[in-house]
Structures are given as C-alpha cells and as structure tokens.
N, C-alpha and C. Protein backbone atom coordinates (compact mmCIF):
# COMPACT_ATOMS: atom_id res chain seq x y z
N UNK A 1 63.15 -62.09 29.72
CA UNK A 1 63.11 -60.90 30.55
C UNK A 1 64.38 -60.87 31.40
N UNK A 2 64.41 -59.49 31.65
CA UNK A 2 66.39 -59.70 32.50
C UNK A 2 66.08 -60.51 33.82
N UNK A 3 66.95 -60.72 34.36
CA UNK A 3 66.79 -61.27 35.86
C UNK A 3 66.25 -60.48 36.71
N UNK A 4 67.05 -58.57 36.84
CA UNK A 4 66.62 -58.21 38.00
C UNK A 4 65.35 -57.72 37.73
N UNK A 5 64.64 -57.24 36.27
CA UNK A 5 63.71 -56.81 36.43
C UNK A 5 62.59 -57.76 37.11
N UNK A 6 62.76 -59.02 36.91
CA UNK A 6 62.00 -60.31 37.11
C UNK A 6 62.00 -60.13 38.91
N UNK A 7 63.62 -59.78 39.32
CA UNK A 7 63.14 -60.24 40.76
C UNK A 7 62.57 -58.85 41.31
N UNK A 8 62.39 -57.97 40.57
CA UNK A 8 61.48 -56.74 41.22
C UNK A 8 59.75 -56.42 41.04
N UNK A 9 59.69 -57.60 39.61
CA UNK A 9 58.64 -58.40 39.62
C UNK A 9 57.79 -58.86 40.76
N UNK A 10 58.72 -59.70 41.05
CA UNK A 10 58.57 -60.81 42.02
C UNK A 10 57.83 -60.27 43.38
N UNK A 11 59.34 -59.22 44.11
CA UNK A 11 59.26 -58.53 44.67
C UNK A 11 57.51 -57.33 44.93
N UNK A 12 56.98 -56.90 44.24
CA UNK A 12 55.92 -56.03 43.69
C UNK A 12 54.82 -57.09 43.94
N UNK A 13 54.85 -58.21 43.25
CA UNK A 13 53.82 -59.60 43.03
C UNK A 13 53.27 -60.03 45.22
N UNK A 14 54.90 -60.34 45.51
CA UNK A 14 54.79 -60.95 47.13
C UNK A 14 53.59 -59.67 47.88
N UNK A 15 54.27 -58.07 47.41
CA UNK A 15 53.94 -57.03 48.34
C UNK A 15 52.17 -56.55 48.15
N UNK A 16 51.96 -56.92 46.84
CA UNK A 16 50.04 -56.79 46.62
C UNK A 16 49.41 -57.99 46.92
N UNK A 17 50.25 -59.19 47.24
CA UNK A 17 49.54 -60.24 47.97
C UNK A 17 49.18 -60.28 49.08
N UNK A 18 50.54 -59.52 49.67
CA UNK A 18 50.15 -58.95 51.58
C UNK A 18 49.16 -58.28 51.74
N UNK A 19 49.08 -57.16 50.53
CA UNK A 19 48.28 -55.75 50.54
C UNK A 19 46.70 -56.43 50.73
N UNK A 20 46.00 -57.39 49.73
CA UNK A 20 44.98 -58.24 49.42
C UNK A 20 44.68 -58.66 50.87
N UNK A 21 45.74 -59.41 51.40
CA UNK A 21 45.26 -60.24 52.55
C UNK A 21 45.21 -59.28 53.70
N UNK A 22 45.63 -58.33 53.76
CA UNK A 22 45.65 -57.36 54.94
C UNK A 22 44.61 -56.35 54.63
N UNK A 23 44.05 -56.43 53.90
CA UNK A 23 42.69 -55.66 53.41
C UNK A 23 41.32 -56.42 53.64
N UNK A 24 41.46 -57.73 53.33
CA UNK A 24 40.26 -58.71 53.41
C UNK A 24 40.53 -59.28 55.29
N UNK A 25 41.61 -59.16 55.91
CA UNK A 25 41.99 -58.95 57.54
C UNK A 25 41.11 -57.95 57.93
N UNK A 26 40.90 -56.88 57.18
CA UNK A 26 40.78 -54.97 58.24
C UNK A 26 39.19 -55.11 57.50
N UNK A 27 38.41 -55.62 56.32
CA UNK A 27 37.41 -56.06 56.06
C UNK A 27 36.42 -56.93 57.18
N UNK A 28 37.45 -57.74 57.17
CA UNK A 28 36.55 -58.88 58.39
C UNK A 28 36.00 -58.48 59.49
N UNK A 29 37.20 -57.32 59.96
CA UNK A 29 36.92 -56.70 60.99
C UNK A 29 36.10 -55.43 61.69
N UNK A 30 36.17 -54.82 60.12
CA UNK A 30 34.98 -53.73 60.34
C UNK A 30 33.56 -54.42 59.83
N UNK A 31 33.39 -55.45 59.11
CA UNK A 31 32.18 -56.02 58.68
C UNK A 31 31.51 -56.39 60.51
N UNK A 32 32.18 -56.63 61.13
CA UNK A 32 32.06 -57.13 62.81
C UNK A 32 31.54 -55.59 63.38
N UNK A 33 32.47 -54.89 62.80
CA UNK A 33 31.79 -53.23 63.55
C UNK A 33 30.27 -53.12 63.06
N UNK A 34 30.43 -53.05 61.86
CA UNK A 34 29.37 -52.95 61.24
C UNK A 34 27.96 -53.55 62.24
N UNK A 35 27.99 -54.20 62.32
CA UNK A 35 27.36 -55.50 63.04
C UNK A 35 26.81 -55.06 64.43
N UNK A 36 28.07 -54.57 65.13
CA UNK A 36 27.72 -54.64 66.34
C UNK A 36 27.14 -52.88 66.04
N UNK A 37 27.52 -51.94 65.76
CA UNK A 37 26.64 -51.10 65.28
C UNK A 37 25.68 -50.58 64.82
N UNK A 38 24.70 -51.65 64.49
CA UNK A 38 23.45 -52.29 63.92
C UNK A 38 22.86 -52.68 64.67
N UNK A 39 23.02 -53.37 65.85
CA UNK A 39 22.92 -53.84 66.97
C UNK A 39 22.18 -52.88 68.37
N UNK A 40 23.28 -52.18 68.27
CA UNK A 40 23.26 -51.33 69.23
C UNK A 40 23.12 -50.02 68.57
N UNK A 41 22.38 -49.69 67.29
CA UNK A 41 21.51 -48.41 67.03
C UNK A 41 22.88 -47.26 66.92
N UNK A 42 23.60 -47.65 66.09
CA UNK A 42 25.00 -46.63 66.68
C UNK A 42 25.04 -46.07 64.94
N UNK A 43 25.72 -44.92 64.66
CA UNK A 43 25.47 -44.86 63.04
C UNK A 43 26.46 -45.13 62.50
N UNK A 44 26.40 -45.60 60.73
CA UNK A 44 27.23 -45.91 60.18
C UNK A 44 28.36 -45.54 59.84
N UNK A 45 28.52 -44.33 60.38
CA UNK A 45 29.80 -43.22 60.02
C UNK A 45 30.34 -42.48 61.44
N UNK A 46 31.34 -42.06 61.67
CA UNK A 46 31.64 -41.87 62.64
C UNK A 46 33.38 -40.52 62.48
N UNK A 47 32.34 -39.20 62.13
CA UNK A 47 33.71 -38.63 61.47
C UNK A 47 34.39 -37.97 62.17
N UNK A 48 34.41 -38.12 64.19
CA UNK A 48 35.39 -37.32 64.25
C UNK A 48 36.83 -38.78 64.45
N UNK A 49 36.11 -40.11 64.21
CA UNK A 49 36.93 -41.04 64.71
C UNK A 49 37.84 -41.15 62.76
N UNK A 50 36.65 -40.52 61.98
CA UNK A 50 37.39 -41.04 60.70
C UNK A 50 38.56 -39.95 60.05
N UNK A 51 38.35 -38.31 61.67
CA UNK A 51 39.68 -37.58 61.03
C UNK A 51 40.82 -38.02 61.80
N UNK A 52 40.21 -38.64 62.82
CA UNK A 52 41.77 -38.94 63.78
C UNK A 52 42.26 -40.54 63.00
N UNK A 53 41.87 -41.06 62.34
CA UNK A 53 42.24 -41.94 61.59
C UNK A 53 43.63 -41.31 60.29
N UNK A 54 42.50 -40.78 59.70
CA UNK A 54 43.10 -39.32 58.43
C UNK A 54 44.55 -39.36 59.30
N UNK A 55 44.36 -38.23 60.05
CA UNK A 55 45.72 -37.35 60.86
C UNK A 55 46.70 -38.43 61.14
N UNK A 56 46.37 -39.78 62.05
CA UNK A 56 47.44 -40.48 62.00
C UNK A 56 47.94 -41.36 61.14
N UNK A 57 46.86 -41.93 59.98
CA UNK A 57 47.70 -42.27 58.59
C UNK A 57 48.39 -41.34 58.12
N UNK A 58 48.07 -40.15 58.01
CA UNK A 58 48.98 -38.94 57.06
C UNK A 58 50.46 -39.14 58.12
N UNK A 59 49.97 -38.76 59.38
CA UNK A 59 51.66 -39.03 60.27
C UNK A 59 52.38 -40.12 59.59
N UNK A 60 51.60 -41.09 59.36
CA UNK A 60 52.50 -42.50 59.47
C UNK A 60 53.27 -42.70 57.87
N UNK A 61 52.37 -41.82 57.29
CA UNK A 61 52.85 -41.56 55.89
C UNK A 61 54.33 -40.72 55.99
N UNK A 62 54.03 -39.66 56.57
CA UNK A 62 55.26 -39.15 56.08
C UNK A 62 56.65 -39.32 56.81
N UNK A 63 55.94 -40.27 58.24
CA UNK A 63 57.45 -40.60 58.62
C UNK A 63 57.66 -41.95 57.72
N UNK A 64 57.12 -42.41 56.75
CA UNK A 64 57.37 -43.77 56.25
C UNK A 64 58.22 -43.17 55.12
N UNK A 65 57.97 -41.78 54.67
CA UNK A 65 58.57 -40.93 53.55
C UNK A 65 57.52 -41.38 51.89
N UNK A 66 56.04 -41.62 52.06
CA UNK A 66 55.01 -41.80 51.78
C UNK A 66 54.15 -41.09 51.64
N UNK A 67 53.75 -40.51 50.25
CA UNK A 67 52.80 -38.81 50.02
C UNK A 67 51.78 -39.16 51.07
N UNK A 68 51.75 -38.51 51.83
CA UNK A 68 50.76 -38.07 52.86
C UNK A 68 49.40 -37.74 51.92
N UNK A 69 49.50 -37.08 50.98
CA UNK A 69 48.14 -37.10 50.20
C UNK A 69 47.51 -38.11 49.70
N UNK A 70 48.48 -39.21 49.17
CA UNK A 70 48.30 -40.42 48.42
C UNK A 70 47.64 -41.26 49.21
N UNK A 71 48.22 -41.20 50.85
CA UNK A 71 47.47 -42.09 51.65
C UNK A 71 46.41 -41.59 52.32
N UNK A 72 46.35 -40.51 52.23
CA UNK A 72 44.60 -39.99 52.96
C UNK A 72 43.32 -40.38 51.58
N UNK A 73 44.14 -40.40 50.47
CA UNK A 73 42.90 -40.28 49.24
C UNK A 73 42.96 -41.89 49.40
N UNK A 74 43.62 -43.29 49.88
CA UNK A 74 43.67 -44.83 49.91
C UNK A 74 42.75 -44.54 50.91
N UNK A 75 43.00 -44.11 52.09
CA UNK A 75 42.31 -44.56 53.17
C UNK A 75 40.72 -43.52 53.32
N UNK A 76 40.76 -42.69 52.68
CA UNK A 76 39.50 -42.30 52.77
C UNK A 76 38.51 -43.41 51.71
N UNK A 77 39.42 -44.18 50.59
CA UNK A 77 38.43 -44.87 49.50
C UNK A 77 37.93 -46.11 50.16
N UNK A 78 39.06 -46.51 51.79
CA UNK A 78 38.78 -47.80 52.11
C UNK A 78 37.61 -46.99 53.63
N UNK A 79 37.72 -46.14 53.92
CA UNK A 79 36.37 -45.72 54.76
C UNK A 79 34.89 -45.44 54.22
N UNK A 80 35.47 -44.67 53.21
CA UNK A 80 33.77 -45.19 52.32
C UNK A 80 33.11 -46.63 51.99
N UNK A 81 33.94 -47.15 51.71
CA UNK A 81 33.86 -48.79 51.01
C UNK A 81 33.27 -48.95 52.49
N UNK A 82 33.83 -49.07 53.54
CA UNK A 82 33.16 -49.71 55.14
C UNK A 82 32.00 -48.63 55.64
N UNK A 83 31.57 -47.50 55.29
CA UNK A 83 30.70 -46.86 55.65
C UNK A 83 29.47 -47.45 54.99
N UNK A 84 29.41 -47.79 52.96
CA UNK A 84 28.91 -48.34 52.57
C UNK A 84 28.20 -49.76 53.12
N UNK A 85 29.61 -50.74 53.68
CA UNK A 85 28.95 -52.15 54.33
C UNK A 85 28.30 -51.77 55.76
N UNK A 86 28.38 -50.83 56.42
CA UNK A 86 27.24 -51.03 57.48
C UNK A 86 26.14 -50.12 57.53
N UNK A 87 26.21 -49.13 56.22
CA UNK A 87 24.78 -48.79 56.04
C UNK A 87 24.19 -49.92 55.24
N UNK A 88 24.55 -50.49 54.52
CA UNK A 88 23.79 -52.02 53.55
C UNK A 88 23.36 -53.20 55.38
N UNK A 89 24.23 -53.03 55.99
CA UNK A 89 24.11 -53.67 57.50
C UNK A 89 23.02 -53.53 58.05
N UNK A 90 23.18 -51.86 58.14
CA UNK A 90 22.03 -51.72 58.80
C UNK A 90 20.78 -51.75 58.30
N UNK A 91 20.62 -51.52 57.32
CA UNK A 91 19.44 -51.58 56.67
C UNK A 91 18.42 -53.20 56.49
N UNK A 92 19.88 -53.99 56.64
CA UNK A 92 18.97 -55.70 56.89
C UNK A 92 19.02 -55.86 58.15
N UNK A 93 19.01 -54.93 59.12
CA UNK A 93 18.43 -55.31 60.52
C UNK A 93 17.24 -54.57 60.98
N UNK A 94 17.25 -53.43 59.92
CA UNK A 94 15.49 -52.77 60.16
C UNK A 94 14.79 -52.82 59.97
C-alpha cells in the first residue's frame, strides 16, 4: 500500500478511536442523568433542552465548516440512544 495513503489510514484509525472513547465518556455521563432522573421522578426526555442542544451543535458545525445537517441527524441518533437508556432506567426503578 503507498505510504501516504497508509498514513491517512492511520490518521482516520487514531480519530474513530477518540470518537469511541468520547462517546462511551458522554455515555457514562448521561447513564448518571438517567439515574438521577429516575430518582427524582423527572422524565426521560427533555425537548426544549434537546433543541438548544440541536441549535448549538448545528452552530458549532458550521463554524467548524461541518454539514450542519449531518450533525443534527449524529446528534439527534445519540439523543435517542440516551432517551432510550433512561426510559429502560426508569422503568427498573418502578
């Protein structure tokens, strides 16, 4: 294989390793929301906090020069995925 394609390889390989560990990071941490939301009778979804989320990923997208669409359709798949773990949450505390 040529060299540079290898070190863009490489490159791609380091950046979905971060991606993994900074996902199972923002996991840990809403599994904790989850929790304390269960707790304290609070519901599993929370959408005017999940458009001001939306609005400032899309900002952060396009000053990154990052489809602003691409990252509202990531981050809406990773708010479902956490809406999912604290309705499964809540449901083993009732």
């Amino acid at each position: 294989m040529d060299e540079k394609l290898q070190q863009f390889r490489e490159s791609i390989n380091n950046i979905d390793a971060a991606l993994v560990f900074m996902l199972a990071e923002r996991f840990k941490v809403t599994q904790a929301v989850g929790e304390y939301k269960a707790k304290n009778d609070l519901p599993p979804a929370d959408g005017a906090r999940e458009r001001e989320q939306i609005a400032r990923l899309r900002q952060l997208a396009s000053d990154a020069k990052l489809d602003p669409e691409f990252s509202e359709k990531f981050l809406r798949f990773i708010i479902d995925e956490v809406i999912r773990h604290h309705e499964r949450i809540r449901g083993e505390t009732d």
